[in-house]
Protein backbone atom coordinates (compact mmCIF):
# COMPACT_ATOMS: atom_id res chain seq x y z
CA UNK A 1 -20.45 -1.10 14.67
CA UNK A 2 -22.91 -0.46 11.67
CA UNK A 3 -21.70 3.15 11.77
CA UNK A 4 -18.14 1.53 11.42
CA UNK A 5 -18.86 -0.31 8.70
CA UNK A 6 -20.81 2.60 6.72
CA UNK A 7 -17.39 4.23 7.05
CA UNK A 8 -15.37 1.31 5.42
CA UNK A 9 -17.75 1.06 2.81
CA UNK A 10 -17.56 4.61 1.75
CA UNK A 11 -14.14 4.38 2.04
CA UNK A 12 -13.70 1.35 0.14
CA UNK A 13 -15.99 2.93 -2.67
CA UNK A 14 -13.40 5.73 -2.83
CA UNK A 15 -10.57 3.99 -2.66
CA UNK A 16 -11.38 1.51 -5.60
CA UNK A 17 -12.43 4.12 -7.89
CA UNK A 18 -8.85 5.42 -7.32
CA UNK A 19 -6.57 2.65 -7.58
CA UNK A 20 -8.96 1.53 -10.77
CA UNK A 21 -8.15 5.31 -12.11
CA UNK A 22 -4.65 4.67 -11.28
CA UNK A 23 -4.91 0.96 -12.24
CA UNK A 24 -5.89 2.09 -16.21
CA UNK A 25 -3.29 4.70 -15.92
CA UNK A 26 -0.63 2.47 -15.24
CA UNK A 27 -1.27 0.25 -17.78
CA UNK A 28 -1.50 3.67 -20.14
CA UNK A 29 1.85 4.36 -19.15
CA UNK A 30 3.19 0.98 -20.26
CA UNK A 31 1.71 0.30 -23.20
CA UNK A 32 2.91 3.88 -24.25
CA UNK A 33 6.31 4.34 -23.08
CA UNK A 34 7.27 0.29 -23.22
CA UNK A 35 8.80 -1.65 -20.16
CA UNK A 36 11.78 0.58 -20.43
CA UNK A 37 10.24 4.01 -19.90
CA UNK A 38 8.68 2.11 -17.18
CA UNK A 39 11.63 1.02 -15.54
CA UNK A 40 12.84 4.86 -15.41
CA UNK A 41 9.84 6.37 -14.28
CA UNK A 42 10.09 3.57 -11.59
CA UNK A 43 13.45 4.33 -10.74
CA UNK A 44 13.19 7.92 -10.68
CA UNK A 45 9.81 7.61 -8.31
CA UNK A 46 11.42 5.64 -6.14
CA UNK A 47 14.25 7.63 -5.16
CA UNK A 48 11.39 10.43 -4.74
CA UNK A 49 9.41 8.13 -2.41
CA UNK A 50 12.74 7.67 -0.11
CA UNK A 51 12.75 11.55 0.54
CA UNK A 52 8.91 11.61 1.09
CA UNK A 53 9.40 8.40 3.65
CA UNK A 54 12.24 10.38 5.42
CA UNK A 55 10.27 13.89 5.14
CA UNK A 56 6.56 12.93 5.86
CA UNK A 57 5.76 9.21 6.95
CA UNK A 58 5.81 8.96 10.82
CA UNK A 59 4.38 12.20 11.28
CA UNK A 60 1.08 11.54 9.43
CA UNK A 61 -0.10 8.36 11.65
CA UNK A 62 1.49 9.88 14.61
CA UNK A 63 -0.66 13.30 14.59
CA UNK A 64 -3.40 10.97 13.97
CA UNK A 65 -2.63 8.84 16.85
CA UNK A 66 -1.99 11.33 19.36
CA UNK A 67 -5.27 13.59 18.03
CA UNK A 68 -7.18 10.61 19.60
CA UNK A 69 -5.43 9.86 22.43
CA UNK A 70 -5.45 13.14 23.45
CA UNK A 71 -9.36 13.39 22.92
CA UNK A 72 -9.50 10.28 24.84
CA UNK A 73 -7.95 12.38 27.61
CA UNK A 74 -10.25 15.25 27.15
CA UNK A 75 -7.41 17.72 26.27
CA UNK A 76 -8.31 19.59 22.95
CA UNK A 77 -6.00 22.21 23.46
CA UNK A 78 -3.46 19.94 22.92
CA UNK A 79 -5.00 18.35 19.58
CA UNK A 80 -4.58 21.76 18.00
CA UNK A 81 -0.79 21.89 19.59
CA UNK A 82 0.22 18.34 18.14
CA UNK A 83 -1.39 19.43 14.76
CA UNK A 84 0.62 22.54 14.31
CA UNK A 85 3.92 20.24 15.64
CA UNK A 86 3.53 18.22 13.06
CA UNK A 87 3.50 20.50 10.17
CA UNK A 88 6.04 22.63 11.49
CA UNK A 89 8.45 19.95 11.93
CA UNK A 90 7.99 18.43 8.52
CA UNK A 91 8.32 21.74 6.71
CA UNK A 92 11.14 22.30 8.54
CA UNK A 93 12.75 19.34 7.01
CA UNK A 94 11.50 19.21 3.94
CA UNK A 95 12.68 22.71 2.59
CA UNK A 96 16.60 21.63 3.18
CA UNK A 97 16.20 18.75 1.67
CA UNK A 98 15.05 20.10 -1.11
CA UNK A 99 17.26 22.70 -1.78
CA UNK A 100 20.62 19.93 -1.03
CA UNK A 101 19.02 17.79 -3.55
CA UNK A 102 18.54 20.75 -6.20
CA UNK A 103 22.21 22.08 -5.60
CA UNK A 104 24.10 18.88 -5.47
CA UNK A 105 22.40 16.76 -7.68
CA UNK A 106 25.45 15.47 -9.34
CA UNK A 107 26.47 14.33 -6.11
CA UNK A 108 23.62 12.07 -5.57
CA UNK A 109 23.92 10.91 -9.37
CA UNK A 110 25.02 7.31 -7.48
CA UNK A 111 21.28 6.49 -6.50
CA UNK A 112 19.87 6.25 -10.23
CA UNK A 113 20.70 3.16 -12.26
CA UNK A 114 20.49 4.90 -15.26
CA UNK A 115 21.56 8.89 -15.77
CA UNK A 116 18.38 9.68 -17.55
CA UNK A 117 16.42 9.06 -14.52
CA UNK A 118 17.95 12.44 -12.82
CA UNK A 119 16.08 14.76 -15.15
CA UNK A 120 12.73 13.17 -14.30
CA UNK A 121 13.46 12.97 -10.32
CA UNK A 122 14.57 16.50 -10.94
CA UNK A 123 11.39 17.81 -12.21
CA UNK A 124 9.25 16.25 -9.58
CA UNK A 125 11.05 17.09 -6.88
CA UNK A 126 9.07 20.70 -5.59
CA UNK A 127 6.36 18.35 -5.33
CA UNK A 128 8.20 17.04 -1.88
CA UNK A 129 6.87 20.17 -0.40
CA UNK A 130 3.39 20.51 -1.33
CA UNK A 131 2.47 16.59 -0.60
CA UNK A 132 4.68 16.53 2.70
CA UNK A 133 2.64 19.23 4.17
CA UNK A 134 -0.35 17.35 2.29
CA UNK A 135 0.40 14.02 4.04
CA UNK A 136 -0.07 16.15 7.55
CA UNK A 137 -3.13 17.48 6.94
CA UNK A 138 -4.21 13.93 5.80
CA UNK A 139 -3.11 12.75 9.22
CA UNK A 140 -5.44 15.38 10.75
CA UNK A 141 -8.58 14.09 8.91
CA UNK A 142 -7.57 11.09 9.92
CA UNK A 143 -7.71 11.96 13.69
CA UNK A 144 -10.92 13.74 13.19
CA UNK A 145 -12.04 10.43 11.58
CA UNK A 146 -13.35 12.63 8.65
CA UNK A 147 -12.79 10.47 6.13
CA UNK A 148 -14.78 12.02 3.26
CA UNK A 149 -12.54 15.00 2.55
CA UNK A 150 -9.81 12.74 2.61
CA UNK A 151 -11.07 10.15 -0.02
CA UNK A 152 -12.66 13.16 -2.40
CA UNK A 153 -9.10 14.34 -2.34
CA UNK A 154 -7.35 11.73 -3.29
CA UNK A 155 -9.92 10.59 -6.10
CA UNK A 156 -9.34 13.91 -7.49
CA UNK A 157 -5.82 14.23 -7.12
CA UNK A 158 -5.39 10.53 -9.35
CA UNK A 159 -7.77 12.05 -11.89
CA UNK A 160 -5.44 15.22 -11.99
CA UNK A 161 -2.47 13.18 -12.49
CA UNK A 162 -4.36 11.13 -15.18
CA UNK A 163 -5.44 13.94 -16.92
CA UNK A 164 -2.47 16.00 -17.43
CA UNK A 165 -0.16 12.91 -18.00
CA UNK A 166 -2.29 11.93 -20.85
CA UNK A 167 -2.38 14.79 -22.29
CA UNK A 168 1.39 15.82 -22.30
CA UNK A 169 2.09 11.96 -23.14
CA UNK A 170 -0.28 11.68 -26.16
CA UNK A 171 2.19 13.31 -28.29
CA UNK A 172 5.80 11.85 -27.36
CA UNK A 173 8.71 10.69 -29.50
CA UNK A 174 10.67 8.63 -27.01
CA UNK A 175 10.25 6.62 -24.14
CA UNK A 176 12.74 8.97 -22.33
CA UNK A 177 10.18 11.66 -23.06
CA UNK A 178 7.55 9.96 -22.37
CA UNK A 179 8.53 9.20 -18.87
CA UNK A 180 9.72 12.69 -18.15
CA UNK A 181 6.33 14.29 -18.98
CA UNK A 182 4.99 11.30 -16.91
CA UNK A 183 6.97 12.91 -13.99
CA UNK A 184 5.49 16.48 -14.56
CA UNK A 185 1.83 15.61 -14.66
CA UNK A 186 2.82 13.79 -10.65
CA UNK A 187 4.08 17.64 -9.89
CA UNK A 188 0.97 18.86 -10.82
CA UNK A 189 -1.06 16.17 -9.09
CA UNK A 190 0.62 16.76 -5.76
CA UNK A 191 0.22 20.97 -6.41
CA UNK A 192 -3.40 20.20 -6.29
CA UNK A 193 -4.10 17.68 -3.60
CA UNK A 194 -2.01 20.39 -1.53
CA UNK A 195 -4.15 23.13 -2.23
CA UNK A 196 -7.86 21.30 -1.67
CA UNK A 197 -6.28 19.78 1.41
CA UNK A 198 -5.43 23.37 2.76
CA UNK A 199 -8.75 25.03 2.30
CA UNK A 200 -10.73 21.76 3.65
CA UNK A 201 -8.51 22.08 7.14
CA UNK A 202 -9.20 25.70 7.79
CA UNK A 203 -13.10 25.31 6.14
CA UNK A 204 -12.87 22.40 9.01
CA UNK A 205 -11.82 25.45 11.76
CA UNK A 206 -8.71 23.93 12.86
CA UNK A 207 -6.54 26.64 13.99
CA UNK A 208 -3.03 26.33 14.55
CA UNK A 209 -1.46 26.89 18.16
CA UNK A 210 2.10 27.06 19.89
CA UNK A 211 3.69 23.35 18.95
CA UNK A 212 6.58 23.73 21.07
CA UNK A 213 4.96 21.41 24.20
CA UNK A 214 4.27 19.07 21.82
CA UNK A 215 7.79 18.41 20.01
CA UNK A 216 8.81 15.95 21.94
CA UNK A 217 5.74 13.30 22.01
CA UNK A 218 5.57 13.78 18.72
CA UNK A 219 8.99 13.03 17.73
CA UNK A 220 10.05 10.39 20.43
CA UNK A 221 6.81 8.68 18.20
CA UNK A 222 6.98 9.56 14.84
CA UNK A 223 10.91 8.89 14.42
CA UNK A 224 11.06 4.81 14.67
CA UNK A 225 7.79 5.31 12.17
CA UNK A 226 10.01 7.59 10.13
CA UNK A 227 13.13 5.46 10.50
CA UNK A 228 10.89 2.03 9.63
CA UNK A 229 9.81 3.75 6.23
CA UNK A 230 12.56 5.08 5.51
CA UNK A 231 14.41 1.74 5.81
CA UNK A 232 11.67 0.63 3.70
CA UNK A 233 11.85 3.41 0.89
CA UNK A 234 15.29 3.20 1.49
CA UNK A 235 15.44 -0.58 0.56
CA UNK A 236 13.21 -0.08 -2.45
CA UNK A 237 15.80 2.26 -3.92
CA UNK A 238 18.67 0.28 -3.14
CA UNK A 239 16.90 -2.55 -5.37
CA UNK A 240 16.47 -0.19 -7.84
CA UNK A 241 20.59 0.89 -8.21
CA UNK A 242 21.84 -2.71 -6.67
CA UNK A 243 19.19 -5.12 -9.19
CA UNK A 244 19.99 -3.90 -12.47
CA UNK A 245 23.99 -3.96 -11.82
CA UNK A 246 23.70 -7.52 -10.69
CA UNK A 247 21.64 -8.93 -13.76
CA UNK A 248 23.92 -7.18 -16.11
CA UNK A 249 26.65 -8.39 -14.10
CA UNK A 250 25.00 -11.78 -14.43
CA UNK A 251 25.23 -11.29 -18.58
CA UNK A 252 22.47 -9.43 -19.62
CA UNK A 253 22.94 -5.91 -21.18
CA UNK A 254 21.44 -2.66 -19.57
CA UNK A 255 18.23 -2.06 -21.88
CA UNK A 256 17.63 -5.79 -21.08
CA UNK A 257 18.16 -5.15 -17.33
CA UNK A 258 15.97 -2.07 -17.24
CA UNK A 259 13.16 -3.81 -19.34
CA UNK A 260 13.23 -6.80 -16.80
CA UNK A 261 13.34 -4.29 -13.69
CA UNK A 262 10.25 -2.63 -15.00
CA UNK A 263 8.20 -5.18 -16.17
CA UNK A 264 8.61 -7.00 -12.42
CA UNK A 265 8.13 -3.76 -10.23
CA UNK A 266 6.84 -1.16 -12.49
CA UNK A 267 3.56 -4.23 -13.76
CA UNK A 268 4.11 -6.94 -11.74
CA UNK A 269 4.10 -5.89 -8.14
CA UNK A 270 1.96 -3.12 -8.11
CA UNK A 271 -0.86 -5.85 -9.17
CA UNK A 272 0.40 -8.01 -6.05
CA UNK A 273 -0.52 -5.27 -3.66
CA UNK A 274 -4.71 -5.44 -5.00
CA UNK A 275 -5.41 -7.25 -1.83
CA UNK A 276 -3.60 -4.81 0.16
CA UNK A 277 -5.25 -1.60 -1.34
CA UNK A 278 -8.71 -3.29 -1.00
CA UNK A 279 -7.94 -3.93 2.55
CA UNK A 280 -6.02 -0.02 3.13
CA UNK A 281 -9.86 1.19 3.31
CA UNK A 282 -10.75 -1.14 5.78
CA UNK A 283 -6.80 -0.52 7.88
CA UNK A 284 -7.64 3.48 7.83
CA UNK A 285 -11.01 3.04 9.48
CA UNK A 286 -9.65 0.58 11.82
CA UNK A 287 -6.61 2.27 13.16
CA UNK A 288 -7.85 4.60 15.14
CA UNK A 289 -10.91 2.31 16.54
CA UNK A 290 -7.99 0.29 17.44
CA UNK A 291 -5.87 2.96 19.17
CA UNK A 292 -8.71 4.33 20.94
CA UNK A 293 -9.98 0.86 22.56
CA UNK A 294 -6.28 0.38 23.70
CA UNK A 295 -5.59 3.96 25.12
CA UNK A 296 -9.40 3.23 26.92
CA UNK A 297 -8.11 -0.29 27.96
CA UNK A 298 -11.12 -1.77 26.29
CA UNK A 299 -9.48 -5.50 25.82
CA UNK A 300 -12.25 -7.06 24.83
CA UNK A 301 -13.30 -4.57 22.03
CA UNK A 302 -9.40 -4.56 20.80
CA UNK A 303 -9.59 -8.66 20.73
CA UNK A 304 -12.45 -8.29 18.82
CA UNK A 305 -11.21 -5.81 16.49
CA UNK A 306 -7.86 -7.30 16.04
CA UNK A 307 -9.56 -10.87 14.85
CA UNK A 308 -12.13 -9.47 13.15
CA UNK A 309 -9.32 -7.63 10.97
CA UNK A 310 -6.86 -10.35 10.56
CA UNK A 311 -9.96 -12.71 9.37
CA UNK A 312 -11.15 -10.63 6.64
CA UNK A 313 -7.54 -9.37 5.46
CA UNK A 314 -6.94 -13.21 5.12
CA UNK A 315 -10.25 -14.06 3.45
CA UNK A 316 -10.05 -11.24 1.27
CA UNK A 317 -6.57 -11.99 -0.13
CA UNK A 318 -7.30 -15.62 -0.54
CA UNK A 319 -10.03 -15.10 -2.96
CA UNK A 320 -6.93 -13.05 -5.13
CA UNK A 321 -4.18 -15.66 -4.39
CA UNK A 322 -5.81 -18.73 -6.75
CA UNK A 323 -6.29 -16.33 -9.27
CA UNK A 324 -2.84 -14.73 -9.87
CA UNK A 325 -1.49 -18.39 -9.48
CA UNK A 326 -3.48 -19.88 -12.73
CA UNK A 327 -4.28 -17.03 -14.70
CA UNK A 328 -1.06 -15.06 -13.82
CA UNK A 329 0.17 -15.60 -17.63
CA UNK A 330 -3.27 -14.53 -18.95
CA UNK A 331 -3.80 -11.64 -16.85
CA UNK A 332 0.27 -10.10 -17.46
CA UNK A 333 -0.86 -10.43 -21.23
CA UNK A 334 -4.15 -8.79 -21.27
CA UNK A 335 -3.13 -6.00 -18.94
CA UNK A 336 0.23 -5.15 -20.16
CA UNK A 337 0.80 -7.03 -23.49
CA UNK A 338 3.20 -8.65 -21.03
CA UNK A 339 3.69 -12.28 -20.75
CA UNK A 340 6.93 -12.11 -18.85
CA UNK A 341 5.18 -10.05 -16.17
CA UNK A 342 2.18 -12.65 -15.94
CA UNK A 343 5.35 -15.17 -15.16
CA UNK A 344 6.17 -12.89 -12.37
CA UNK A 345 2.69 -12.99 -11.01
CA UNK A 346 2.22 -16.50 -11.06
CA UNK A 347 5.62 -17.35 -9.21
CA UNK A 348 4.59 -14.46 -6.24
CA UNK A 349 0.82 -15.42 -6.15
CA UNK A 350 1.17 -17.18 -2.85
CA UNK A 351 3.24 -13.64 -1.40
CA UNK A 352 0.39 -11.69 -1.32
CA UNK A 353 -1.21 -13.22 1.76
CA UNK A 354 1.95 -12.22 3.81
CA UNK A 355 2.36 -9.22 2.59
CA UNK A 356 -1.78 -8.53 3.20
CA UNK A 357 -1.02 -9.70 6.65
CA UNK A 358 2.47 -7.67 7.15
CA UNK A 359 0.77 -4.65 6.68
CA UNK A 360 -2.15 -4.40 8.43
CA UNK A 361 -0.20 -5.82 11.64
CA UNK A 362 2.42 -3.27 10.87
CA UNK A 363 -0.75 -0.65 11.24
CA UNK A 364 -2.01 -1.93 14.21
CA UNK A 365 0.89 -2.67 16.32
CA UNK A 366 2.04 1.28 15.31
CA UNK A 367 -1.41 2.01 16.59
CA UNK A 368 -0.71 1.00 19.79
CA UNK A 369 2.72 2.77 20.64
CA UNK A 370 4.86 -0.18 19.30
CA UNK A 371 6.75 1.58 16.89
CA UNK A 372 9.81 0.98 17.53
CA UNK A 373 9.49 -3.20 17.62
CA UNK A 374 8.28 -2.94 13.94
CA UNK A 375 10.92 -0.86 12.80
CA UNK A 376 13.64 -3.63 14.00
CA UNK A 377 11.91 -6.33 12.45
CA UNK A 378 11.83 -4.26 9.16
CA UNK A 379 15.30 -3.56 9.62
CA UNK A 380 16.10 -7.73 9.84
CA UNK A 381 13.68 -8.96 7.28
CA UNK A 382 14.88 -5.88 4.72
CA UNK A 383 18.62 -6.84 5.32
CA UNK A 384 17.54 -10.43 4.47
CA UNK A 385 16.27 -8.63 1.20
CA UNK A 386 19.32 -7.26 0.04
CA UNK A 387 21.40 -9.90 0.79
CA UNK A 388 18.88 -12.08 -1.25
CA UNK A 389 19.26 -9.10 -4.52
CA UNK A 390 23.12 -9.14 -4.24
CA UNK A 391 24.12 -12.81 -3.99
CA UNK A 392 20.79 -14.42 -6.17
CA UNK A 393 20.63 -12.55 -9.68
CA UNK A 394 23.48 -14.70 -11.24
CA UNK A 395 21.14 -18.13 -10.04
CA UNK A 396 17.75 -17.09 -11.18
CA UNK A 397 17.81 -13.66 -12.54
CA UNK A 398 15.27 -11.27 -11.40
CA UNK A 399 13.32 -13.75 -9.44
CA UNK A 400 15.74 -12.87 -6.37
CA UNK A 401 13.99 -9.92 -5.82
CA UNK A 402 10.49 -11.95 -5.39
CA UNK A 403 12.33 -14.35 -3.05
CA UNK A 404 13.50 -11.22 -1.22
CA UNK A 405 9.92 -10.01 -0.91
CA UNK A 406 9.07 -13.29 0.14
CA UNK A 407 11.53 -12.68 3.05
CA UNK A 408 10.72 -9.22 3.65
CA UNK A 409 7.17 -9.83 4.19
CA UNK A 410 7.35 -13.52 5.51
CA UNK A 411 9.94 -12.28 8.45
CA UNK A 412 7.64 -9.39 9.59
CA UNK A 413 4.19 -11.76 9.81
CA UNK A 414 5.66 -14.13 11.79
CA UNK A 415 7.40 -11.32 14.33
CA UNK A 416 4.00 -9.37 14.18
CA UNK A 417 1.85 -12.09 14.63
CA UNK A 418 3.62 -12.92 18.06
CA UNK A 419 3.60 -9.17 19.26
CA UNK A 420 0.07 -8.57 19.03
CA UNK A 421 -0.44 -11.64 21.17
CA UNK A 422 2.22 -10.64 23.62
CA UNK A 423 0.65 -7.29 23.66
CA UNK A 424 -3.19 -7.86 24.09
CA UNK A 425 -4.23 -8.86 27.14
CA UNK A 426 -7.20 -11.05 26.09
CA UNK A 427 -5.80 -12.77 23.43
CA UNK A 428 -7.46 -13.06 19.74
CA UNK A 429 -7.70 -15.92 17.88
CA UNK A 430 -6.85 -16.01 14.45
CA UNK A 431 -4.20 -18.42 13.92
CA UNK A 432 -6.41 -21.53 13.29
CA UNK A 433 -8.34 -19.60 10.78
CA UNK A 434 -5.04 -18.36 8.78
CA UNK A 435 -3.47 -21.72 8.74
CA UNK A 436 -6.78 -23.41 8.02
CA UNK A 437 -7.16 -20.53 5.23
CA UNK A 438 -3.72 -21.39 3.42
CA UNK A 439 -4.32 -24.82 3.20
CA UNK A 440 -7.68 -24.46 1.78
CA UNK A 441 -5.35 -22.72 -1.14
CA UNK A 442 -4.26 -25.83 -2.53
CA UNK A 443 -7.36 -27.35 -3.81
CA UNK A 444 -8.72 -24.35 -5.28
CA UNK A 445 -5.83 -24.05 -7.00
CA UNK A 446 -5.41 -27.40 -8.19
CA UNK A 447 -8.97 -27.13 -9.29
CA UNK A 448 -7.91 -23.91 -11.04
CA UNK A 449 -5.49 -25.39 -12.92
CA UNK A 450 -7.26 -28.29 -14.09
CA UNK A 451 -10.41 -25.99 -15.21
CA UNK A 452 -7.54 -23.69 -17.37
CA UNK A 453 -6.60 -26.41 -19.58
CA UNK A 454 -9.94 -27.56 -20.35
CA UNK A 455 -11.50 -23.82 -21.29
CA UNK A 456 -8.47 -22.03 -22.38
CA UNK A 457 -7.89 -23.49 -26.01
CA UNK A 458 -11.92 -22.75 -26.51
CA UNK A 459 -12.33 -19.68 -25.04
CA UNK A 460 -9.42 -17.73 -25.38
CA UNK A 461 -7.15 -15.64 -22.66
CA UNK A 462 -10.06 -12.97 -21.68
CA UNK A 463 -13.43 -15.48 -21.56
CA UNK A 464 -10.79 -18.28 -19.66
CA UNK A 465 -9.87 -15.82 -17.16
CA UNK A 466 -13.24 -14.39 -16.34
CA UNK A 467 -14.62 -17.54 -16.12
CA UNK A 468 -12.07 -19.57 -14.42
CA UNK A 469 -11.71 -15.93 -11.57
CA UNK A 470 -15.35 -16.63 -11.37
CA UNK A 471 -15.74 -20.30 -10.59
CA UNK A 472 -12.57 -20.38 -8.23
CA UNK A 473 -14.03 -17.82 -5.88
CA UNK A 474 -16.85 -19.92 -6.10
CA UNK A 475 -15.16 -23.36 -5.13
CA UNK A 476 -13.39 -21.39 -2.51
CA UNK A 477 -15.94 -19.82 -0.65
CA UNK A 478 -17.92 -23.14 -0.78
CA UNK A 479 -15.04 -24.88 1.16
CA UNK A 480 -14.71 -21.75 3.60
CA UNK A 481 -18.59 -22.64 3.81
CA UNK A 482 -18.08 -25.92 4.19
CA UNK A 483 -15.16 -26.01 7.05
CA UNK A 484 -17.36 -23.21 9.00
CA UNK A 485 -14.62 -20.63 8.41
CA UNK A 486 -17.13 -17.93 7.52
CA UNK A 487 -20.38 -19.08 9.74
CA UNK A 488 -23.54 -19.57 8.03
CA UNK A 489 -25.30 -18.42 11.84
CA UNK A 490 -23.94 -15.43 11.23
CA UNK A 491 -25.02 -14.33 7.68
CA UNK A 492 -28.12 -15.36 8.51
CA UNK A 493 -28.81 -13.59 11.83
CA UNK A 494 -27.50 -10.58 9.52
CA UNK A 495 -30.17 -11.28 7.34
CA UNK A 496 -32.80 -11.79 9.69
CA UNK A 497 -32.03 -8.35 11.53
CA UNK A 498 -31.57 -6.62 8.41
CA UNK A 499 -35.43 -7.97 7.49
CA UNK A 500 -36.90 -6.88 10.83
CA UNK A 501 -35.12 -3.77 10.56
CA UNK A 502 -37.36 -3.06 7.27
CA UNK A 503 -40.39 -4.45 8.45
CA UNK A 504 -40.39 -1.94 11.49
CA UNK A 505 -39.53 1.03 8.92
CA UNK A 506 -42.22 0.35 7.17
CA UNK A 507 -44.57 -0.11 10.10
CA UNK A 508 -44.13 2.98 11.44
């Protein structure tokens, strides 16, 4: 268990430093090319991200997944088969799709809200090939549960992107440019996680065998993956034609449309999924802990796992929810001179603890062979989505798409929730401690908001949201304190092992 948690932490470490990078980036990229360039970059990236959903998603986790099973099994012959399945297959796919999309671009013209979004997919799109094979060979370190490589990668892969977008940026004339150039320094980015990725997996001495025997596992596994992400990609670019039509249908002009579009999912959202990233460091680790105990029919160890998870997800995420919900305004201005994406964030604050929840369920339950149950509750909650884009834009605008996401993510907790107690055999207990969480919510926040309009005429938007962050993690852990939802025995037993531990260093 210590080991386990050495791994998260290094993880974690890894991970922050990149979404920070990417984090600064972002706001970069909006401050520089304005909530329209934005909104095309988004657009463009999104139809991208439905072809890398269809061409690489299931397969990654699956390869993973079936690496330790088949460990578990004592059959390492047939790691090396499922490995060389799984990038066959998705280069297989990925090099037609390419070349229709190249040749018969026109035709697909339909999925971009605006036409100057096809250049910058356009230029991206050889990247498809170097980060689908990429997300494979990520799936492999993830089986060996060599998560160094992995994280090194990515870090340097951000601080590619970073690099050679600010550079080709610094100089632009247009936002149209400026999003376009955006595009390029991705390409490169992807170019050069593919190539460190290569030479780590055969410095690593994987070797690549006859995948035929292993086509079918792979596929009967990695397809309702592949189909659940897709549906989810697929949804996300649906948004991103249906969304803007609707609001101009609802009487607001394109530019206004596009500005609106960006400054919700391009600013807004991303910042909603903080909790989420935190708590990806903690998922990757977990997964295949999680998958092993179950293949092993360890129950106990898979209770223990699955609560311990679900606790800290919902801890960690309800230290960010008071936060967004006061100082949404406050932060949308300081980050991206933005005050009408800090509106966003204070109206979705309370979404982030299903959609913390939603995913790391979504994780586990694929984990355990259950692949195709998540992919029909996706397919339910995401139809509740775009009925919620279509029929809501004329009634409040772009906030349909947060009540969508509200659906989206609120649907799949609930169906998750009962699955992995229908599944485990022991069954964990973590209900009391989310309810109890949420409700705890409501005083912090209320305290929040009362502590904002004393400080914030004196102090000012930066000094007002540092200090009222500050003090409402503060009241909030207190009352998780004080209604024993984090246990006091605990910490200190912790503490009192991690003291003897030193003392008997230091004696011998």
């Amino acid at each position: 268990m210590r080991k386990f948690f050495k791994t998260v932490a290094l993880v974690t470490i890894f991970s922050m430093s990149e979404k920070f990078l990417g984090f600064l980036y972002r706001i970069y990229l909006s401050r520089t090319i304005g909530e329209e360039g934005m909104g095309l970059y988004q657009v463009s990236l999104s139809v991208f991200a439905l072809l890398l959903t269809i061409c690489a998603s299931g397969t990654p986790i699956t390869v993973s997944r079936l690496m330790t099973k088949y460990r578990a099994e004592g059959q390492e012959l047939k790691v090396q088969k499922v490995i060389s399945a799984g990038l066959t297959f998705t280069l297989l796919l990925v090099l037609p799709v390419c070349a229709v999309f190249f040749l018969f671009t026109d035709t697909f013209s339909f999925l971009f809200a605006d036409s100057r979004c096809i250049k910058i997919f356009l230029v991206v799109l050889p990247g498809l090939i170097f980060t689908s094979i990429y997300s494979v060979l990520r799936g492999v370190f993830w089986g060996d549960k060599d998560f160094l490589p992995y994280n090194i990668i990515e870090l340097l892969e951000e601080i590619c992107m970073i690099v050679v977008g600010i550079i080709l940026i610094n100089s632009i004339t247009d936002v149209y440019e400026g999003a376009y150039r955006a595009g390029i320094a991705v390409l490169c980015s992807y170019i050069f996680s593919f190539t460190l990725a290569t030479i780590v997996f055969f410095f690593r001495k994987h070797r690549l065998k006859n995948p035929k025997s292993e086509f079918k596992p792979l596929l009967s596994s990695a397809l309702p993956i592949t189909a659940m992400r897709t549906a989810n990609s697929l949804t996300i670019s649906l948004v991103s034609i249906i969304l803007p039509l609707r609001l101009v249908a609802s009487g607001i002009s394109q530019n206004q449309a596009m500005a609106s579009f960006g400054a919700c999912v391009g600013q807004a959202i991303p910042l909603l999924y903080i909790p989420t990233t935190l708590i990806g460091s903690f998922t990757l680790v977990l997964v295949p802990e999680i998958s092993e105990n179950f293949y092993k029919k360890n129950h106990f160890y898979l209770k223990r796992d699955i609560e311990k998870s679900l606790k800290f997800t919902t801890l960690l995420t309800c230290l960010f929810v008071p936060i967004f919900f006061v100082c949404g305004k406050e932060i949308g201005s300081l980050v991206f001179n933005s005050y009408e994406c800090g509106t966003y964030l204070t109206a979705s604050a309370f979404l982030m603890l299903f959609m913390s929840i939603s995913n790391i369920t979504t994780s586990m339950l694929n984990s355990m062979g259950l692949e195709n149950k998540t992919l029909f509750y996706y397919i339910i909650s995401g139809l509740v989505m775009l009925l919620c884009i279509w029929f809501l834009p004329s009634v409040c605008g772009i906030y349909s798409l947060l009540i969508g996401f509200c659906a989206i993510y609120g649907i799949t907790t609930v169906l998750n929730l009962s699955l992995l107690n229908k599944t485990c055999t022991i069954k964990p207990k973590y209900l009391k401690f989310i309810w109890q969480s949420f409700l705890l919510l409501i005083p912090t926040t209320l305290f929040g908001l009362m502590l904002e309009k004393l400080v914030l005429a004196f102090l000012g938007e930066f000094l007002s949201l540092l200090v009222c962050s500050a003090l409402m993690i503060i009241f909030n852990g207190l009352l998780f304190f004080g209604f024993n939802l984090i246990s006091t025995e605990y910490i200190r037993s912790k503490f009192n092992f991690n003291l003897k531990l030193k003392k008997a260093k230091k004696s011998t």
